[in-house]
N, C-alpha and C. Protein backbone atom coordinates (compact mmCIF):
# COMPACT_ATOMS: atom_id res chain seq x y z
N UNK A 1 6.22 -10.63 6.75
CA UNK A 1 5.29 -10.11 7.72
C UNK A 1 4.94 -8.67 7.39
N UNK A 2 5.85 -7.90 6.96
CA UNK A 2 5.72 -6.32 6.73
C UNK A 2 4.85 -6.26 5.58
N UNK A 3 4.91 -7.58 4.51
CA UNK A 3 4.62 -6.88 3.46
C UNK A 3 2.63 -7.19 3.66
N UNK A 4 2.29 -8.04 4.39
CA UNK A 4 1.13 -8.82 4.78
C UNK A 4 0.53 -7.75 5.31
N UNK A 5 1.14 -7.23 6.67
CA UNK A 5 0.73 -6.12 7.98
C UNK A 5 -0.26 -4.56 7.05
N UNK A 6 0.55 -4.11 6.07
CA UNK A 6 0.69 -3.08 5.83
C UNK A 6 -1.16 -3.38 4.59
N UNK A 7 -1.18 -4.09 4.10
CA UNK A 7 -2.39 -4.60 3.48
C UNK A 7 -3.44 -5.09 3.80
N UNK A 8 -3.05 -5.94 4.95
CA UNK A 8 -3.82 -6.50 6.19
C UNK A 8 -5.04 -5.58 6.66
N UNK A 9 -3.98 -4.55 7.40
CA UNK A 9 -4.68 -3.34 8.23
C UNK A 9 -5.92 -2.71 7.44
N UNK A 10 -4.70 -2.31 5.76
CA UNK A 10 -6.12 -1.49 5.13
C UNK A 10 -7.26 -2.09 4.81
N UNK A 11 -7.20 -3.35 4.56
CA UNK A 11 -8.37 -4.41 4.22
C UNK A 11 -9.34 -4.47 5.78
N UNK A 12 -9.07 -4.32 6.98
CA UNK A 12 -9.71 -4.30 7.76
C UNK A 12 -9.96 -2.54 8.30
N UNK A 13 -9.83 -1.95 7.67
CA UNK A 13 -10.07 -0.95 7.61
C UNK A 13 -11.15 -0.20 6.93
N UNK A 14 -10.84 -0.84 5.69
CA UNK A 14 -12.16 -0.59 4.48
C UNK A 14 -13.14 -1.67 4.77
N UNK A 15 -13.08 -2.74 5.77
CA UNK A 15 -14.45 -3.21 6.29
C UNK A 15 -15.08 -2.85 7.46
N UNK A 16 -14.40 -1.56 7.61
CA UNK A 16 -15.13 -0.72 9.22
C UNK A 16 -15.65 0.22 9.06
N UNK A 17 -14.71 0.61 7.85
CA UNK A 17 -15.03 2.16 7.51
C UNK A 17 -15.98 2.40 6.31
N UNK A 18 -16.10 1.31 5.39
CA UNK A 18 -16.97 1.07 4.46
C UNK A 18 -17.98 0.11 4.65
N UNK A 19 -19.40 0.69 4.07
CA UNK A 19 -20.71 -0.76 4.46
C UNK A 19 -20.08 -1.80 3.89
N UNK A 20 -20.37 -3.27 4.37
CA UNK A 20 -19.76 -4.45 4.22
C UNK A 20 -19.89 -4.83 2.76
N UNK A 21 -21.12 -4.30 2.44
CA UNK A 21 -21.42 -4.67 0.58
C UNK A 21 -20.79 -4.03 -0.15
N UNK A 22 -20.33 -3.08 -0.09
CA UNK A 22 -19.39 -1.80 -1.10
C UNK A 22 -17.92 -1.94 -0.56
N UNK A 23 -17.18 -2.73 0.66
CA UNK A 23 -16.07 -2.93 1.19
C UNK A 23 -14.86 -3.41 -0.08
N UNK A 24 -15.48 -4.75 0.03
CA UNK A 24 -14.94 -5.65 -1.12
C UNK A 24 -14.74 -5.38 -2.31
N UNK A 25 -15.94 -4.86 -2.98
CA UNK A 25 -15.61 -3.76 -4.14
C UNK A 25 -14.57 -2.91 -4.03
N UNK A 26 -14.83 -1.78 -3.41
CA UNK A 26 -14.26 -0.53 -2.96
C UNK A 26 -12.86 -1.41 -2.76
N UNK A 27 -12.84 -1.92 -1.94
CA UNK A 27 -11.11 -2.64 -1.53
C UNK A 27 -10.53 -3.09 -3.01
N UNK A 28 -11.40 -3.88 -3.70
CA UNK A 28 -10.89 -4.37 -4.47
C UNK A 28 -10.23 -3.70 -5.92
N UNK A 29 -11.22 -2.36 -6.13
CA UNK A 29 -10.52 -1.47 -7.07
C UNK A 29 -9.90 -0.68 -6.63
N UNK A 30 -9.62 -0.10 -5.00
CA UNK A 30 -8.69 0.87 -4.78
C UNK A 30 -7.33 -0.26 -5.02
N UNK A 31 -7.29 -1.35 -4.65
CA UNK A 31 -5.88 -2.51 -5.00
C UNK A 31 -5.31 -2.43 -6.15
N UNK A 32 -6.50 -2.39 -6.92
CA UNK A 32 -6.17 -2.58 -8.44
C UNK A 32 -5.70 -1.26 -8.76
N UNK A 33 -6.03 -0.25 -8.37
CA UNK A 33 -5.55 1.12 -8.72
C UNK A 33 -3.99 1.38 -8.06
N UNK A 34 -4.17 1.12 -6.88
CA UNK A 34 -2.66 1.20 -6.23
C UNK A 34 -1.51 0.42 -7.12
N UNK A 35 -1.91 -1.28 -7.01
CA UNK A 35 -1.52 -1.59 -7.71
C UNK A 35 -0.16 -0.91 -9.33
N UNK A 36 -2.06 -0.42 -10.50
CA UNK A 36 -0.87 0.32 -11.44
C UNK A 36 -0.04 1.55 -11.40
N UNK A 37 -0.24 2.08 -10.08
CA UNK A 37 0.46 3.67 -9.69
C UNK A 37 1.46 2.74 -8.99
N UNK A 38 1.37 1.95 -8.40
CA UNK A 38 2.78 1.35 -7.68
C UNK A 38 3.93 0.41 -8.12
N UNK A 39 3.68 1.04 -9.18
CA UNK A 39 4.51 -0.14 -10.75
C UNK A 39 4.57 -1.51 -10.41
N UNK A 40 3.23 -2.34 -10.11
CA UNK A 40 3.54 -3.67 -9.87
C UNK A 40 3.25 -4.12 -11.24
N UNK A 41 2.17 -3.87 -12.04
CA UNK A 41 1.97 -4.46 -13.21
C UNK A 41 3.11 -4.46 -14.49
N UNK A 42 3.78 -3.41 -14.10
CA UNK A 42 4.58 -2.71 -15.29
C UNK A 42 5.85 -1.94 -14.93
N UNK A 43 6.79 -2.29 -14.92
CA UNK A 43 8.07 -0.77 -14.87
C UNK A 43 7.68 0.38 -14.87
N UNK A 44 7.57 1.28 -14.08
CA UNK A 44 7.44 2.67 -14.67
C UNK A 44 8.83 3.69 -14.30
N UNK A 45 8.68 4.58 -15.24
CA UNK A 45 9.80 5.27 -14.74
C UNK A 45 9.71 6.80 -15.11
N UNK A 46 10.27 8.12 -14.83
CA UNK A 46 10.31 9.01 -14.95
C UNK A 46 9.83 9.50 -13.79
N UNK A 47 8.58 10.64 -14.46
CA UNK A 47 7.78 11.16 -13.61
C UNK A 47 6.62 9.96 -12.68
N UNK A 48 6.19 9.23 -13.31
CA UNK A 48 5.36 8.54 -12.65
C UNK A 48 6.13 7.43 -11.56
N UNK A 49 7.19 6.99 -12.25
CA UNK A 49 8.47 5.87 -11.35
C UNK A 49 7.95 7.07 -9.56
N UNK A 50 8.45 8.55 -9.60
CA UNK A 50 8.35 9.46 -8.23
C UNK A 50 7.32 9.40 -8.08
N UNK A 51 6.17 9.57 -8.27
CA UNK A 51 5.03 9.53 -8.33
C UNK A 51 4.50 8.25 -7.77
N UNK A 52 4.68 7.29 -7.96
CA UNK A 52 5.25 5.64 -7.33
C UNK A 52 5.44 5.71 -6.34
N UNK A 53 6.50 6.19 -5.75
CA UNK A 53 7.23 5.64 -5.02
C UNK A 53 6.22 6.40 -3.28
N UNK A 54 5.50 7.14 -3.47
CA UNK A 54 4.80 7.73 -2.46
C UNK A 54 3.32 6.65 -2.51
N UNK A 55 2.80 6.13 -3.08
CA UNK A 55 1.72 4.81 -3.17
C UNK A 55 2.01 3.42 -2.14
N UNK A 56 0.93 3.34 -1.41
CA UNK A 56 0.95 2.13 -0.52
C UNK A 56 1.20 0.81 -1.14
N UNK A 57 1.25 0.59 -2.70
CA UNK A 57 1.78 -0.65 -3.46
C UNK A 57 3.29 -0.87 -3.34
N UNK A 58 3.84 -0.17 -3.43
CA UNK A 58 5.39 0.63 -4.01
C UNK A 58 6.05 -0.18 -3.10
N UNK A 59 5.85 0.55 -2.11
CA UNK A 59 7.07 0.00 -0.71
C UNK A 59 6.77 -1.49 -0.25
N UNK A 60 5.41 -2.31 -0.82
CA UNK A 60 5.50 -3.88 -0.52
C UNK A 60 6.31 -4.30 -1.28
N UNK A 61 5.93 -4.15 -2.89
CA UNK A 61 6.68 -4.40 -4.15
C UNK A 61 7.70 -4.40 -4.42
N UNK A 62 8.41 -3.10 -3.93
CA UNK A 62 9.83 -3.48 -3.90
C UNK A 62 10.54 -4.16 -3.01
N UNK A 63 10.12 -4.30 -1.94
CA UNK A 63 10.26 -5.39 -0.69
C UNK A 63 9.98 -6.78 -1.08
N UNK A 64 9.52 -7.48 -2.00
CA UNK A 64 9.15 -8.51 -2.40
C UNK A 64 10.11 -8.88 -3.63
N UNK A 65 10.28 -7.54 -4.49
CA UNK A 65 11.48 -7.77 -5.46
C UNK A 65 12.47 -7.86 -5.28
N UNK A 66 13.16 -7.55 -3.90
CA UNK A 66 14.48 -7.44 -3.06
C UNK A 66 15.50 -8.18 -3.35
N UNK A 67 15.10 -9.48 -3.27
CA UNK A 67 16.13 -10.54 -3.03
C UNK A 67 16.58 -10.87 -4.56
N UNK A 68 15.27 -10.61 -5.60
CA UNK A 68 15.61 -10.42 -6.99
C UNK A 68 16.55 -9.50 -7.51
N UNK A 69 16.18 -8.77 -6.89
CA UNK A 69 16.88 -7.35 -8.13
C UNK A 69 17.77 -6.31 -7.32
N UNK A 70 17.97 -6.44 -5.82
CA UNK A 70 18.88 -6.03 -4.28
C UNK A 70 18.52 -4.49 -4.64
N UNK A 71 17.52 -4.12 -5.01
CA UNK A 71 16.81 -2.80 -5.39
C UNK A 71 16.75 -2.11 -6.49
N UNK A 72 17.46 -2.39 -7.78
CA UNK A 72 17.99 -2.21 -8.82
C UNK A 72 16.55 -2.16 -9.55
N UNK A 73 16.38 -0.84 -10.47
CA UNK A 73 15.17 -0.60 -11.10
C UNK A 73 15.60 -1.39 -12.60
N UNK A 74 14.62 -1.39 -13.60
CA UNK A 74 14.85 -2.00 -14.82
C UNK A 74 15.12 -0.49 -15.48
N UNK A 75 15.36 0.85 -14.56
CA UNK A 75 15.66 2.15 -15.44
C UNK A 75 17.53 2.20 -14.79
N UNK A 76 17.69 1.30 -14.58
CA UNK A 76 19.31 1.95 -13.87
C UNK A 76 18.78 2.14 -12.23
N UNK A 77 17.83 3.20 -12.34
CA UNK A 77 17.84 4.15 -10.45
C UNK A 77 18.14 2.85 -9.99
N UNK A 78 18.09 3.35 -8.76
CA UNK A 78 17.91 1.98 -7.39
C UNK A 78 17.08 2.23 -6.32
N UNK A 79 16.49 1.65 -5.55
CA UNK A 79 15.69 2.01 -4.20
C UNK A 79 16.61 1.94 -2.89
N UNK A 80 16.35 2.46 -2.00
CA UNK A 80 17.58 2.74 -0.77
C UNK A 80 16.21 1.58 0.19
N UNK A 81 16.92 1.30 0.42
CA UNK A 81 16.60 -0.01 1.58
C UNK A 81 15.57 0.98 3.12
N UNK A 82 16.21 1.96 3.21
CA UNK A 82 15.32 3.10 4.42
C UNK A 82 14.23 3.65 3.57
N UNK A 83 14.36 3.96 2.19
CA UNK A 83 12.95 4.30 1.93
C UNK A 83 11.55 3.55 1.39
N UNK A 84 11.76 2.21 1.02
CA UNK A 84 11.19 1.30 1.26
C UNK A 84 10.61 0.45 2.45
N UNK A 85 11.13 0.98 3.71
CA UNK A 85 10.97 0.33 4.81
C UNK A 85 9.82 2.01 5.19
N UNK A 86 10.50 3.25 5.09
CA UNK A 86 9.40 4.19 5.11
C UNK A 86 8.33 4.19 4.89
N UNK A 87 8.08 3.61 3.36
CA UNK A 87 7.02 3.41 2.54
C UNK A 87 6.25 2.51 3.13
N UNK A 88 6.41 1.58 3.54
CA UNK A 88 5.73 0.83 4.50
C UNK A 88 4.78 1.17 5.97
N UNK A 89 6.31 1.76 6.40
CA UNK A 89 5.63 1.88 8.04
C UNK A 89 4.53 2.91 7.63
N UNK A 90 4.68 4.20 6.80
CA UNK A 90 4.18 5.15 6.80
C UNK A 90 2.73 4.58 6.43
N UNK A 91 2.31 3.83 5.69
CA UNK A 91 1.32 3.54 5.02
C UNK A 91 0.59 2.89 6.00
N UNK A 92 1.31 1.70 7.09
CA UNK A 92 0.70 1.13 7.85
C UNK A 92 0.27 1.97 8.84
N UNK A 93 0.94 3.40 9.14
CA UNK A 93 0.29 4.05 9.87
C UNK A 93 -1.27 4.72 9.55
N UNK A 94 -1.01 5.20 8.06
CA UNK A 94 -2.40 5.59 7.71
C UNK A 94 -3.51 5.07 7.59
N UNK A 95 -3.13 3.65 7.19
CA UNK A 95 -4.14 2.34 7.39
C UNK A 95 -4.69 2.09 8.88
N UNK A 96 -3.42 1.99 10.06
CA UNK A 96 -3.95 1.67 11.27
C UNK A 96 -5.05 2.82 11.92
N UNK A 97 -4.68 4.62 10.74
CA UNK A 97 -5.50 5.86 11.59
C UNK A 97 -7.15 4.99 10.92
N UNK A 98 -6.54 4.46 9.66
CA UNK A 98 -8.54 4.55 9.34
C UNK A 98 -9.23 3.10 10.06
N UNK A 99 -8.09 2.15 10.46
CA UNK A 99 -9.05 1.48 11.36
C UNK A 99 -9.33 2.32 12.69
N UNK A 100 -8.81 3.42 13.07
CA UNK A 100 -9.32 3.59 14.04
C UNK A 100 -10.57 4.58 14.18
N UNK A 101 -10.79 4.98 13.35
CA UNK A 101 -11.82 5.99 12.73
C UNK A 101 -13.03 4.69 12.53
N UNK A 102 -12.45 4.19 12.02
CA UNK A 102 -13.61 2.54 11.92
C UNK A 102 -14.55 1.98 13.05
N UNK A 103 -13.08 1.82 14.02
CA UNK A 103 -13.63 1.46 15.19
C UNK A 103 -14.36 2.29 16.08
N UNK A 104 -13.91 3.58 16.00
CA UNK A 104 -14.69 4.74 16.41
C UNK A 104 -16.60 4.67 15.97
N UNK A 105 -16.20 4.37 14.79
CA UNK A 105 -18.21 4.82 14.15
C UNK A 105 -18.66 3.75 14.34
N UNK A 106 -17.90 3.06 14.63
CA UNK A 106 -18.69 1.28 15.00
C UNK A 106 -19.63 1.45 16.14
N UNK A 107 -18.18 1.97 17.31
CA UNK A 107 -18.39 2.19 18.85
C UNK A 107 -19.88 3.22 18.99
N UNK A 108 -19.82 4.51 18.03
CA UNK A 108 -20.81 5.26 18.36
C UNK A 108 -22.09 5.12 18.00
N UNK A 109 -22.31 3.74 16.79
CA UNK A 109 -23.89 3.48 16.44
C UNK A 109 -24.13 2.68 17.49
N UNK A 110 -23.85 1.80 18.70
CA UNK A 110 -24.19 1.53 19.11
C UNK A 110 -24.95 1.99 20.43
C-alpha cells in the first residue's frame, strides 16, 4: 500500500497541476529520471548511493527489496528500516502539497 500511495498521489498530482497533454509525458520522464537517481535501474553507491537516498524512487525501492535483501546494499552499507519509511512518508507529503496546489488552480478557473 505505501509503496502504491506515495506514486499514486504524485501521478494525480501532475494531472492537476500539469495540462492533461504534457501530464503523461512530464509524469512519465520525471519517473524515468527518479527512477535512475533512485538506484532502481542499477546499484549505485558512493556519492550518488547519498544522493539516492533523498529521491522519491529510493524509499519505494528499497521497501520492495526488503524481504530480498532485509536492507543490505550490494556495497556492504545497509538501509535502517526508519529511514526508508521517512523516505516515503516525506515524499507522500510533498506529493499530497502539489495535489493540493492542483486542486487549488482547478477551484480558481472556475
Amino acid at each position: 500500500v505505501a509503496r502504491g500511495l506515495s506514486l499514486g498521489v504524485y501521478g494525480v498530482g501532475m494531472g492537476l497541476v500539469v495540462r492533461s497533454y504534457g501530464a503523461a509525458r512530464l509524469g512519465a520522464i520525471e519517473c524515468t529520471v527518479f527512477g535512475f537517481y533512485g538506484s532502481v535501474f542499477m546499484p549505485l553507491d558512493g556519492t550518488m548511493l547519498d544522493i539516492a537516498r533523498f529521491t522519491p524512487m529510493y524509499g519505494v525501492v528499497a521497501l520492495a527489496r526488503w524481504p530480498l535483501t532485509d536492507g543490505v546494499l550490494t556495497t556492504g552499507q545497509s538501509d535502517q528500516p526508519w529511514a526508508v519509511a521517512v523516505n516515503i512518508v516525506v515524499w507522500t507529503v510533498v506529493f499530497a502539497v502539489l495535489v493540493g496546489v492542483g486542486v487549488k488552480r482547478s477551484r480558481a478557473r472556475r
